[in-house]
C-alpha atoms as a PDB file:
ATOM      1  CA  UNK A   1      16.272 -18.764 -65.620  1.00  0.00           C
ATOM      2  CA  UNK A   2      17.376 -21.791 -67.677  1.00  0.00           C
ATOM      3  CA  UNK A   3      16.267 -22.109 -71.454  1.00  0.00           C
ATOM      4  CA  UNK A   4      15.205 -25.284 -72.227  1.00  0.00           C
ATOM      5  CA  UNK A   5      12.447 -26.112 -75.058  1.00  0.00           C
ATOM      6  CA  UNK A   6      11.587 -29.120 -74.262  1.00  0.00           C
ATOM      7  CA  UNK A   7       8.104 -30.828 -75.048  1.00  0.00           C
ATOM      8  CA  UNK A   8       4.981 -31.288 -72.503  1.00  0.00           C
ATOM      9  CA  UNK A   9       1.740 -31.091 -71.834  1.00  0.00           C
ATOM     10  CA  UNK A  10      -0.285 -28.468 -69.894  1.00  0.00           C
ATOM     11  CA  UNK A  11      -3.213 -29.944 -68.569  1.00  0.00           C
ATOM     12  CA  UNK A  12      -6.172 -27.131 -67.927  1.00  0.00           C
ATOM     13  CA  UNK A  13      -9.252 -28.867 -66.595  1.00  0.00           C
ATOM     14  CA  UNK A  14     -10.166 -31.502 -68.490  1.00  0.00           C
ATOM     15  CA  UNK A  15      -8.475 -30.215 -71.531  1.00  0.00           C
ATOM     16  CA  UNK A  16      -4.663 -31.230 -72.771  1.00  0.00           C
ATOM     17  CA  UNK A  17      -2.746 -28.748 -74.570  1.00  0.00           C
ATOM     18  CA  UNK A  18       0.708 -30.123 -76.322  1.00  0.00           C
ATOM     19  CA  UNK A  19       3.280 -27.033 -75.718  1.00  0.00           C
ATOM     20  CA  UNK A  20       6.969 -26.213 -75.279  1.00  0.00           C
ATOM     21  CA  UNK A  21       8.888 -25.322 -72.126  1.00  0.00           C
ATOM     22  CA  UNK A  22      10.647 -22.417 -73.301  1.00  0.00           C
ATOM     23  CA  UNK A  23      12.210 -21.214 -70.058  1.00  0.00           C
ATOM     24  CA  UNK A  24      11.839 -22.009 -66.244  1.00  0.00           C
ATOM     25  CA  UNK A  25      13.017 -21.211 -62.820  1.00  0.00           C
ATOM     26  CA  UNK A  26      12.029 -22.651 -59.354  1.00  0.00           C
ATOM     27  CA  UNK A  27       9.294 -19.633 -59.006  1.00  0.00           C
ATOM     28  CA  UNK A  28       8.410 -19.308 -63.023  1.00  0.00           C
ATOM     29  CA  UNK A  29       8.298 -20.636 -66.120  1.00  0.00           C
ATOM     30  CA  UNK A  30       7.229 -19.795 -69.805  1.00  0.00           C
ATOM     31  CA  UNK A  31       5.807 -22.275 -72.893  1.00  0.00           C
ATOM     32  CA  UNK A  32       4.495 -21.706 -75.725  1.00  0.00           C
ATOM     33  CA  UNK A  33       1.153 -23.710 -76.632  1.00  0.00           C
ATOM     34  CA  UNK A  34       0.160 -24.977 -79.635  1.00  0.00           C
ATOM     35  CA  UNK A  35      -2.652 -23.603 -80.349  1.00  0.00           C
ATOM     36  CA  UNK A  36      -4.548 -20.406 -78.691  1.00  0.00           C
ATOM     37  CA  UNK A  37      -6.724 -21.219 -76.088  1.00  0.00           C
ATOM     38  CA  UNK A  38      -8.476 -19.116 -73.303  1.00  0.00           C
ATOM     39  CA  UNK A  39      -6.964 -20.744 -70.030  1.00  0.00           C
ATOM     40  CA  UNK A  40      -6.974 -19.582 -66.826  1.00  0.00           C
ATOM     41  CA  UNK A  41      -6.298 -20.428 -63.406  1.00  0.00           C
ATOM     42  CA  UNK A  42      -4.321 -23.261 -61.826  1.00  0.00           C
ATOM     43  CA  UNK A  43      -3.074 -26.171 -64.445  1.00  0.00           C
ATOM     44  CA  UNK A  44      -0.028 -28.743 -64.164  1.00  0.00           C
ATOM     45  CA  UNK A  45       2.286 -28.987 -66.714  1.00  0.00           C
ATOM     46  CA  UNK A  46       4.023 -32.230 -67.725  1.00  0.00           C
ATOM     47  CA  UNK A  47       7.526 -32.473 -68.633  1.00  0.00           C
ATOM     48  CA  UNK A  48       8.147 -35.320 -71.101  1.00  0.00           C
ATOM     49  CA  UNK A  49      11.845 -35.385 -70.777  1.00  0.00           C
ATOM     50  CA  UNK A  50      12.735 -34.787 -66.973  1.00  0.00           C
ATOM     51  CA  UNK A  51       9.490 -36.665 -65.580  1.00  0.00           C
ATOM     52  CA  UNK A  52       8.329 -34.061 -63.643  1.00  0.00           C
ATOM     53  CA  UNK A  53       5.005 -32.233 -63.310  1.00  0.00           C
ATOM     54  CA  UNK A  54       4.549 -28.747 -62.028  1.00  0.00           C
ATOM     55  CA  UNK A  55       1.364 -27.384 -60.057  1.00  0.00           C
ATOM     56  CA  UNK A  56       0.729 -23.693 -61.372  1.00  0.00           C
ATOM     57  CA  UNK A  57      -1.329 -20.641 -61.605  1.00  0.00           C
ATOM     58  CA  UNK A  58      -1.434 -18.804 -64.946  1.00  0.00           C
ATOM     59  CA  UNK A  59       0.160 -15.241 -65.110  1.00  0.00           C
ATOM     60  CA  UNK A  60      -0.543 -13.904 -68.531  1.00  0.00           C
ATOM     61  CA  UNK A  61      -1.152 -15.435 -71.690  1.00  0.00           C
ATOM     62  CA  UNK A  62      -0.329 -13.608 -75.468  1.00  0.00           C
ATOM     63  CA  UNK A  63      -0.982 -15.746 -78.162  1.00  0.00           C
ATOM     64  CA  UNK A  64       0.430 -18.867 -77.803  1.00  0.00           C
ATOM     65  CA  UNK A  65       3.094 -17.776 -74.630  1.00  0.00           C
ATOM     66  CA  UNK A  66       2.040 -18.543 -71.543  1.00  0.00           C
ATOM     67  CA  UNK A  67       3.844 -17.591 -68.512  1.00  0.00           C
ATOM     68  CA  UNK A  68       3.338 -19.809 -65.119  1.00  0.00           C
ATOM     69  CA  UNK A  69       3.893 -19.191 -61.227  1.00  0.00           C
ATOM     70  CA  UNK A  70       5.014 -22.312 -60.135  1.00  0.00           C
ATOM     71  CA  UNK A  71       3.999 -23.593 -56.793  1.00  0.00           C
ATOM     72  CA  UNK A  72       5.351 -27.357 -56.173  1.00  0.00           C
ATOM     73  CA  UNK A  73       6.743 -29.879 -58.517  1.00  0.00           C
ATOM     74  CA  UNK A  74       6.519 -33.247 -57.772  1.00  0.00           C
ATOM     75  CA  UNK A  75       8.298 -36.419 -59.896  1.00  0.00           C
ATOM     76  CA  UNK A  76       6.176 -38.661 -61.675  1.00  0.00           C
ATOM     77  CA  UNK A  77       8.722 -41.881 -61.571  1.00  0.00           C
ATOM     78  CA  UNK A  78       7.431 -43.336 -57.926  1.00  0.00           C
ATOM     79  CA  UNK A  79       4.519 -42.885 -55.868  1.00  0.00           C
ATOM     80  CA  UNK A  80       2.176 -40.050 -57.036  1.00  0.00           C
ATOM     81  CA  UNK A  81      -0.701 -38.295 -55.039  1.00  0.00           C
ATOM     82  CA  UNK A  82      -3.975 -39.200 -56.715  1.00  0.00           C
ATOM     83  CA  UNK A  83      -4.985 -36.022 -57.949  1.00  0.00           C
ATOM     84  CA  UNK A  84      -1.426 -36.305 -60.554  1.00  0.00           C
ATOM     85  CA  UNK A  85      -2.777 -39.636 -61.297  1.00  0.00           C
ATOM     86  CA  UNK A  86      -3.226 -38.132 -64.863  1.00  0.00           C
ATOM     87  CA  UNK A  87      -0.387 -36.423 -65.071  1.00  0.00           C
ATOM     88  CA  UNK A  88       1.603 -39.783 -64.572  1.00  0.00           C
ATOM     89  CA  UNK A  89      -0.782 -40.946 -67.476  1.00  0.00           C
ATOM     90  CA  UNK A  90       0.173 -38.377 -69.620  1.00  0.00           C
ATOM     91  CA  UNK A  91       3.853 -38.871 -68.913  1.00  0.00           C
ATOM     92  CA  UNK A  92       3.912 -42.229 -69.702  1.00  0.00           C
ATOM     93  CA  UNK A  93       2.275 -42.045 -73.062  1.00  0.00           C
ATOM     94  CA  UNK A  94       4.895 -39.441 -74.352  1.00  0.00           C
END
């Protein structure tokens, strides 16, 4: 597990939450949103600094901490399958 805190985005839906990466791992990873929110099921999250986005399925969520299975990552620099067509958007903006 390597500690990070670095800003992204989680993207829920059609809903964009700004957040931390607080920790991750190849199989998991935990941020910390900014503001409570009931999510569930499978989101991407958007790392600002490394360019990468990360397909996952919500674990558990206390307060703000959420932790994440991660599934695939993909980079958002190239090429991007259209469904991380926002994600690239997102990425770009930050």
């Amino acid at each position: 597990m390597e500690t990070l805190n670095t800003p992204a985005a989680l993207c829920a839906g059609r809903m964009e939450y700004p957040c931390v990466i607080r920790q991750a791992s190849k199989e998991r990873m935990f941020v910390s949103i900014n503001r409570a929110a009931n999510i569930s099921g499978a989101v991407i999250v958007v790392d600002h600094a490394r360019g990468l986005a990360f397909d996952g399925r919500i674990s558990t969520i206390r307060g703000q901490d959420v932790t994440l299975d991660i599934t695939a990552s993909h980079k958002l620099g190239g090429l991007v399958p259209a469904r991380l067509g926002r994600a690239r958007d997102i990425w770009k903006r930050a």
